[in-house]
Protein backbone atom coordinates (compact mmCIF):
# COMPACT_ATOMS: atom_id res chain seq x y z
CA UNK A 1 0.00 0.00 0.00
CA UNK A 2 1.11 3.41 -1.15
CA UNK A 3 1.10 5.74 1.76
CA UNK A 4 2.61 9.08 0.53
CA UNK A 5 4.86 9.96 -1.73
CA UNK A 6 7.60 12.98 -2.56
CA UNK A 7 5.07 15.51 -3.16
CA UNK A 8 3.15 15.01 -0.34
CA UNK A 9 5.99 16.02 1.78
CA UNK A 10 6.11 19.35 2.94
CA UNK A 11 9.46 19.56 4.39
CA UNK A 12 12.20 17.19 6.22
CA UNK A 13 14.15 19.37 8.83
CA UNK A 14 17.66 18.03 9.02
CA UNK A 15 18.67 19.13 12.74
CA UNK A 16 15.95 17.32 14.25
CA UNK A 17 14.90 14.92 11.30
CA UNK A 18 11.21 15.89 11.46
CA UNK A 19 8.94 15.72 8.34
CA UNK A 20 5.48 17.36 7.96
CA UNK A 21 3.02 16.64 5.21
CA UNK A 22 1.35 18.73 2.93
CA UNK A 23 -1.99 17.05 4.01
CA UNK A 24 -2.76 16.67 8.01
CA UNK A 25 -4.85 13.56 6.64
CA UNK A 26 -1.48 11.63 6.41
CA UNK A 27 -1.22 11.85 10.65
CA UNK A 28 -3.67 9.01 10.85
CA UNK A 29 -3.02 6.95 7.37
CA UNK A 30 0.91 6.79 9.31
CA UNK A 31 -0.21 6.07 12.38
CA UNK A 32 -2.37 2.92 11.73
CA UNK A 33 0.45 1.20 9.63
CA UNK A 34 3.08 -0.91 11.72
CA UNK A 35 5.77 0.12 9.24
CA UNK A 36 7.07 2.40 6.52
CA UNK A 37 9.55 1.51 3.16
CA UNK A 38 10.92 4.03 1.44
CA UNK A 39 11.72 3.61 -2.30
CA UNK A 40 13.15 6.52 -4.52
CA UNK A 41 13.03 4.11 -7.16
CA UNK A 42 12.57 0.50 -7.65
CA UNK A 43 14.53 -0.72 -4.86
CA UNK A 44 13.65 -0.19 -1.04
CA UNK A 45 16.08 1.86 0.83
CA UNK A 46 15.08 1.38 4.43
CA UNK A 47 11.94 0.25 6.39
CA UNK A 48 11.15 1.63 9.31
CA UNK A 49 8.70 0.86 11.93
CA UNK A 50 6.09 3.43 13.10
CA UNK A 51 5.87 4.31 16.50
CA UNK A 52 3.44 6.51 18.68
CA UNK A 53 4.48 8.13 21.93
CA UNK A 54 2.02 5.60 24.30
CA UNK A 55 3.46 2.21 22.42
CA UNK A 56 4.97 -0.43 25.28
CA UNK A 57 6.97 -1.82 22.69
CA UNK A 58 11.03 -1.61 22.04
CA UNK A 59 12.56 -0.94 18.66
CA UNK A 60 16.55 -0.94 18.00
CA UNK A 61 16.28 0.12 15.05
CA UNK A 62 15.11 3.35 12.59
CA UNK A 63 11.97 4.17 13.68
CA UNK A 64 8.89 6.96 12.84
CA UNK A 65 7.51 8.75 15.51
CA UNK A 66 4.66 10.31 15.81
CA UNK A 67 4.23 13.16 18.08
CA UNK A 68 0.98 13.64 19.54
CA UNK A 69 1.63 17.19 20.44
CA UNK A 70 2.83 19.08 17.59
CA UNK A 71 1.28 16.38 15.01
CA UNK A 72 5.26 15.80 13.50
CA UNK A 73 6.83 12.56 12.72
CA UNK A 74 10.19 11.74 13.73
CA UNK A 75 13.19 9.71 12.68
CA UNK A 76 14.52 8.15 15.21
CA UNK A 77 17.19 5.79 15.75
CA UNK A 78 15.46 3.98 18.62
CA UNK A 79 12.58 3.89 20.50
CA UNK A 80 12.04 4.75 23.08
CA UNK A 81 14.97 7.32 23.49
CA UNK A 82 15.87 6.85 26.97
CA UNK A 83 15.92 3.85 27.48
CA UNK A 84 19.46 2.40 27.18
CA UNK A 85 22.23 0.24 28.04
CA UNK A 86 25.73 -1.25 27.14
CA UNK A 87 23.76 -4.38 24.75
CA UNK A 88 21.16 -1.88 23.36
CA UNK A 89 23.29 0.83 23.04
CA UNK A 90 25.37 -2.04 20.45
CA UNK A 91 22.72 -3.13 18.88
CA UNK A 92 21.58 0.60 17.82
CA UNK A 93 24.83 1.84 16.62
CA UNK A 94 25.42 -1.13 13.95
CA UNK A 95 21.84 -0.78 12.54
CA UNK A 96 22.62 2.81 12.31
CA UNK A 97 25.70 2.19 10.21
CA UNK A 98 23.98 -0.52 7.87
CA UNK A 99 21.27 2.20 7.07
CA UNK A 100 23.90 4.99 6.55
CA UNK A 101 24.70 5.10 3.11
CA UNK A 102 20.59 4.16 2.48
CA UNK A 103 19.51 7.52 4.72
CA UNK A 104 22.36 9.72 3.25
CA UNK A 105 20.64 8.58 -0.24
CA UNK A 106 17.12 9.09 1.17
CA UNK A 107 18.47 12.77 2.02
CA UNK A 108 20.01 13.04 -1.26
CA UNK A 109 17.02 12.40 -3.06
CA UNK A 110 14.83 14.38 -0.97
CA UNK A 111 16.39 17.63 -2.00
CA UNK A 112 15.98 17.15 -5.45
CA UNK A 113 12.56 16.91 -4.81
């Protein structure tokens, strides 16, 4: 299922990695699917699972979060952010370099969008 695509992003801020749609609808279409795959093309770059601020559950990998405040979706390395130690703390940092060279292309590709 096709959830958005380049043009209905509004923006991706690159200091805090938060992207807003052009269409509000897109809060809830986001936040009922379990996951997200991005493709620029034919090939998947990433997948990353959708998270809201009340979910139990632990991810150690790239994540979308929703904020229920200012209606913004992060990504995130992790969720939840604080909670950490020496195995998880592992775990995160070699997922984030296998998705490094895929999320400097997402970037990439974004801004010639």
């Amino acid at each position: 299922m096709l959830l958005f695509t380049w043009n209905d992003i509004k923006w991706i801020k690159g200091t805090t990695v938060e992207i807003r749609f052009v269409d509000s609808a897109f809060i809830q279409k986001i936040n009922q699917s379990p996951w997200i795959k991005c493709f620029p093309g034919p090939v998947s770059l990433f997948t990353a699972t959708v998270t809201i601020p009340v979910s139990s559950s632990v991810v150690n990998d790239l994540v979308l979060n929703s904020d229920m405040k200012d209606g913004g979706f992060y990504f995130k390395d992790r969720y939840p952010d604080w909670l950490d130690n020496p195995g998880i703390t592992a775990i995160r940092i070699q997922n984030k370099a296998k998705k490094a060279s895929a999320w400097n292309r997402f970037l990439v590709e974004l801004k010639k969008e």
